[in-house]
C-alpha atoms as a PDB file:
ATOM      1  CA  UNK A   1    -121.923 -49.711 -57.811  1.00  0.00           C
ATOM      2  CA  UNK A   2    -120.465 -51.443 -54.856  1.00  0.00           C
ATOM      3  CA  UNK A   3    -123.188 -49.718 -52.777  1.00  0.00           C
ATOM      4  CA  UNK A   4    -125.721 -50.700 -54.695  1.00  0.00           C
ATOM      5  CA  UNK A   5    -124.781 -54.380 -54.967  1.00  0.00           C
ATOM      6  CA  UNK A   6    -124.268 -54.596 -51.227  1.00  0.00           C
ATOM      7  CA  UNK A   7    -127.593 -53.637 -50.194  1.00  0.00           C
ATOM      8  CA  UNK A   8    -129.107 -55.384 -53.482  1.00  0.00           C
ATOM      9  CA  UNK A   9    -127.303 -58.707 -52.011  1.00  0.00           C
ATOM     10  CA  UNK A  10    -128.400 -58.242 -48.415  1.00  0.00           C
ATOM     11  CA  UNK A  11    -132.169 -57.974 -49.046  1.00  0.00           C
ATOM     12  CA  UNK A  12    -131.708 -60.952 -51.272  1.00  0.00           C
ATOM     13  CA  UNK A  13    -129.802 -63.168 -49.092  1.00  0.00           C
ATOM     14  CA  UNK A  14    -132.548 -62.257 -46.193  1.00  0.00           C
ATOM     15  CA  UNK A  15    -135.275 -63.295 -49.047  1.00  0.00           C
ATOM     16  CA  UNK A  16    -133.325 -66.398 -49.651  1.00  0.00           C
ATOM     17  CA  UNK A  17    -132.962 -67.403 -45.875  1.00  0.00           C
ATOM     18  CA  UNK A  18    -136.734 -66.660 -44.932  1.00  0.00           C
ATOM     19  CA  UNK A  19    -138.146 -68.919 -48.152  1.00  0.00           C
ATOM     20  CA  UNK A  20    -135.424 -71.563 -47.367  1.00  0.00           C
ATOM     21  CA  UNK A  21    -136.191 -71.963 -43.572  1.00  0.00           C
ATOM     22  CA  UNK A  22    -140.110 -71.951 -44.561  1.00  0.00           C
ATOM     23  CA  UNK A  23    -139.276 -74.822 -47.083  1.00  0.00           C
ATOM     24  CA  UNK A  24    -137.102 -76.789 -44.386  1.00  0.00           C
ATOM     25  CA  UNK A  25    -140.144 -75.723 -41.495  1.00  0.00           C
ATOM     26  CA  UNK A  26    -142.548 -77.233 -44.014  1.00  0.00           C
ATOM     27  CA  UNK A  27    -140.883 -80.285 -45.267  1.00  0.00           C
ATOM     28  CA  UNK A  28    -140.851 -81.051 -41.444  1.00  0.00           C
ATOM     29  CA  UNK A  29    -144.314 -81.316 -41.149  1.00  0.00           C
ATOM     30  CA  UNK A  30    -144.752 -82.777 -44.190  1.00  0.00           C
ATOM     31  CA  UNK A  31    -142.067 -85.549 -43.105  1.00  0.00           C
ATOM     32  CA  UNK A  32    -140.252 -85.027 -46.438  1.00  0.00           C
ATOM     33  CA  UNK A  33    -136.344 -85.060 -45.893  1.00  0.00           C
ATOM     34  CA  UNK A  34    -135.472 -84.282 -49.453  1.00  0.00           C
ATOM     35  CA  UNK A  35    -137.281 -80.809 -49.438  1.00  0.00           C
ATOM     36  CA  UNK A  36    -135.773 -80.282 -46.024  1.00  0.00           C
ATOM     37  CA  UNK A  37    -132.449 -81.177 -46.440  1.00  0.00           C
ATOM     38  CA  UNK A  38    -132.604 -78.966 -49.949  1.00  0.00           C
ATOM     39  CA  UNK A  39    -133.940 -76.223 -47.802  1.00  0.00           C
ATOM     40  CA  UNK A  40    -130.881 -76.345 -45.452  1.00  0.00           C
ATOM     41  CA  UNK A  41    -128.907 -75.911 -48.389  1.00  0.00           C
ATOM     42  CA  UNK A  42    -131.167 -72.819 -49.103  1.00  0.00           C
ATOM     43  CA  UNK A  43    -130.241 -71.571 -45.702  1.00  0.00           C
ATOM     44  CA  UNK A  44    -126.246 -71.931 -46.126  1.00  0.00           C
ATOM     45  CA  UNK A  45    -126.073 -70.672 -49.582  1.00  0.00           C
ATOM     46  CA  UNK A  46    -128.156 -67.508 -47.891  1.00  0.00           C
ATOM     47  CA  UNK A  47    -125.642 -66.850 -45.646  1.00  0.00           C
ATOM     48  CA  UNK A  48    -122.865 -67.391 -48.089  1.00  0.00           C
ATOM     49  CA  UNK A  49    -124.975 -64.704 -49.890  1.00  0.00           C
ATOM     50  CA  UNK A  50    -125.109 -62.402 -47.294  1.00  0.00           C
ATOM     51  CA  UNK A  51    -121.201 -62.710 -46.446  1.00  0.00           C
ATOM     52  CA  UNK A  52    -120.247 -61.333 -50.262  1.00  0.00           C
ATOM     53  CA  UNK A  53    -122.698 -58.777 -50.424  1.00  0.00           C
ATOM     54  CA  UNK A  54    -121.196 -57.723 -46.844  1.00  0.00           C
ATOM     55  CA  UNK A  55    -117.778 -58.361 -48.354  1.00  0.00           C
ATOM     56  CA  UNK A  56    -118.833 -56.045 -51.633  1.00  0.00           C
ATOM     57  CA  UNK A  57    -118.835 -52.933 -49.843  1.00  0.00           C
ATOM     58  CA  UNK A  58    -114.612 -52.950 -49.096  1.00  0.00           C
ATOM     59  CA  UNK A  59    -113.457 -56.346 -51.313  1.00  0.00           C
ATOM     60  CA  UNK A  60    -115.486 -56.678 -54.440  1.00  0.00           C
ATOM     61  CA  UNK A  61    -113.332 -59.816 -55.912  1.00  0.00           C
ATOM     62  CA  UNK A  62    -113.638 -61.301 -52.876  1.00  0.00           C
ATOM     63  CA  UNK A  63    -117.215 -60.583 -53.174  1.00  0.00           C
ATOM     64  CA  UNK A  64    -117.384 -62.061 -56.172  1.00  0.00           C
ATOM     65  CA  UNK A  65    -115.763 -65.487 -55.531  1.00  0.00           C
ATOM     66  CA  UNK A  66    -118.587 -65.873 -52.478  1.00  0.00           C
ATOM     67  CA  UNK A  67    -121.455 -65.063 -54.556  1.00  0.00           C
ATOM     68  CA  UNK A  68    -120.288 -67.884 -56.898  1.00  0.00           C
ATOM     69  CA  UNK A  69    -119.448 -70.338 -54.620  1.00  0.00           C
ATOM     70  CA  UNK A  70    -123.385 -69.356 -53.239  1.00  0.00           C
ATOM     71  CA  UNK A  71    -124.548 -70.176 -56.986  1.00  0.00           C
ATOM     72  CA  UNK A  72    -122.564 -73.362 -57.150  1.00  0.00           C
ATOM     73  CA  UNK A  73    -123.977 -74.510 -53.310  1.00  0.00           C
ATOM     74  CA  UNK A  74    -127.614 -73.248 -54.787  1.00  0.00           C
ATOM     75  CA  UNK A  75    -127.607 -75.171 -57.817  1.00  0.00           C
ATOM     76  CA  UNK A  76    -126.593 -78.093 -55.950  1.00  0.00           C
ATOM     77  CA  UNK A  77    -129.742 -78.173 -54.234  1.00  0.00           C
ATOM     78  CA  UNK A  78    -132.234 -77.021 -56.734  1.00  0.00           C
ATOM     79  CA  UNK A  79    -133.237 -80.507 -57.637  1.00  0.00           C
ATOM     80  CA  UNK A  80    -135.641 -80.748 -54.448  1.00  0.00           C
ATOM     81  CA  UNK A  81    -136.084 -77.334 -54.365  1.00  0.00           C
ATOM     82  CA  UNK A  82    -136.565 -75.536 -57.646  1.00  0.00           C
ATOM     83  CA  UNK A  83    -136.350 -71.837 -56.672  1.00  0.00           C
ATOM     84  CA  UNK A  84    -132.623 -72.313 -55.532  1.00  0.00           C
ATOM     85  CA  UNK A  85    -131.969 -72.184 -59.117  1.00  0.00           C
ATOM     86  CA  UNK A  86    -133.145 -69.202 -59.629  1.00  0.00           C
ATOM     87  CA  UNK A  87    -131.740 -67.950 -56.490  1.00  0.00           C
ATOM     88  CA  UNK A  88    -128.252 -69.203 -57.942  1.00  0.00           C
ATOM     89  CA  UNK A  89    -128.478 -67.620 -61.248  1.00  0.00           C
ATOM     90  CA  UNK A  90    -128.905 -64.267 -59.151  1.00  0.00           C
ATOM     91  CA  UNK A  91    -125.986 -64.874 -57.397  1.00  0.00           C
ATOM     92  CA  UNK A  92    -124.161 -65.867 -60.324  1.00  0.00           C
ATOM     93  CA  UNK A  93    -124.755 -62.804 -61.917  1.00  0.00           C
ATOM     94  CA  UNK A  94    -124.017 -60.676 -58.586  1.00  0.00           C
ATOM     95  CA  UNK A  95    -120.862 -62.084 -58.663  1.00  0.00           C
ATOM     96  CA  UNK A  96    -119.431 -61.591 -62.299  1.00  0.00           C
ATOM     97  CA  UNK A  97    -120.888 -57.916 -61.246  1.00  0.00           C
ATOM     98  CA  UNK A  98    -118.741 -57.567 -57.917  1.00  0.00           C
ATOM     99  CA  UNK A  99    -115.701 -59.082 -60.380  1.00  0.00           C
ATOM    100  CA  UNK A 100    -116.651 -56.396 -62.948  1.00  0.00           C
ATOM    101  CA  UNK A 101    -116.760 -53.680 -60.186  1.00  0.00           C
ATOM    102  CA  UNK A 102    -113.360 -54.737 -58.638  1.00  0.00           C
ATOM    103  CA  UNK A 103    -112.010 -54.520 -61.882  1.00  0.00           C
ATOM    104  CA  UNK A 104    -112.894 -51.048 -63.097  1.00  0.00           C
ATOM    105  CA  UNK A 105    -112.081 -49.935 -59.252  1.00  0.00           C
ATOM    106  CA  UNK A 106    -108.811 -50.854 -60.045  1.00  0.00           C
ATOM    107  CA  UNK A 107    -108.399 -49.967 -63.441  1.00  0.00           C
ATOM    108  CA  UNK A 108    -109.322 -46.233 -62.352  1.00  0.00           C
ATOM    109  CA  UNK A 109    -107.136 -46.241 -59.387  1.00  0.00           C
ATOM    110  CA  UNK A 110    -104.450 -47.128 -61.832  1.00  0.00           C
ATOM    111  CA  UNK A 111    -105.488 -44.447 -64.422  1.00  0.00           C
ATOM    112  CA  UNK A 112    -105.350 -41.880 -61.351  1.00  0.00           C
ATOM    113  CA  UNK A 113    -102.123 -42.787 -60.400  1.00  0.00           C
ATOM    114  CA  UNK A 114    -100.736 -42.242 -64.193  1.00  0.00           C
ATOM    115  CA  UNK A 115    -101.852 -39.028 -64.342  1.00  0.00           C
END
């Protein structure tokens, strides 16, 4: 699962980065600063996405704190820019999956260690 969710949130996070610096290129030429400066949000909440689904691999909870605080940074910006709401949801749900996968990582190291 941690695998999975890793390479899952790295192809994401590279989505999110390339439609975020198209919107910010865009709004540029289009001299709108609110769609730009949304964008640039887009582009930092990418990269927070790409740190936790780096992090997933070795430190799932850890993961899963960074994939929320992505959402929350997302859904600050989807007023401008409307598909940073879905990309926050995403991440939202990445991260009560990296909590989820901590947790049953643990819970079955601690079962192994009882028997």
């Amino acid at each position: 699962m941690k695998i999975a969710l890793g390479i899952v949130g790295i192809l994401l996070s590279l989505i999110v980065m390339m439609q975020s610096c198209t919107i910010t290129g865009l709004s540029g030429l289009a001299d709108n600063a609110e769609t730009g400066a949304a964008g640039a949000i887009g582009l930092i909440s990418g990269f927070i996405f790409f740190v936790a689904a780096a992090l997933s691999f070795s430190l799932p909870r850890a993961a899963g704190v960074t994939f929320l605080l992505s959402a929350l940074l997302a859904s600050a910006g989807a007023q401008d820019f409307p598909d940073l709401a879905i990309w926050a949801a995403i991440a939202g749900v990445m991260g009560v999956m990296a909590f989820l996968t901590g947790y049953l990582a643990k819970r079955k190291k601690k079962g192994e260690q009882n028997a």
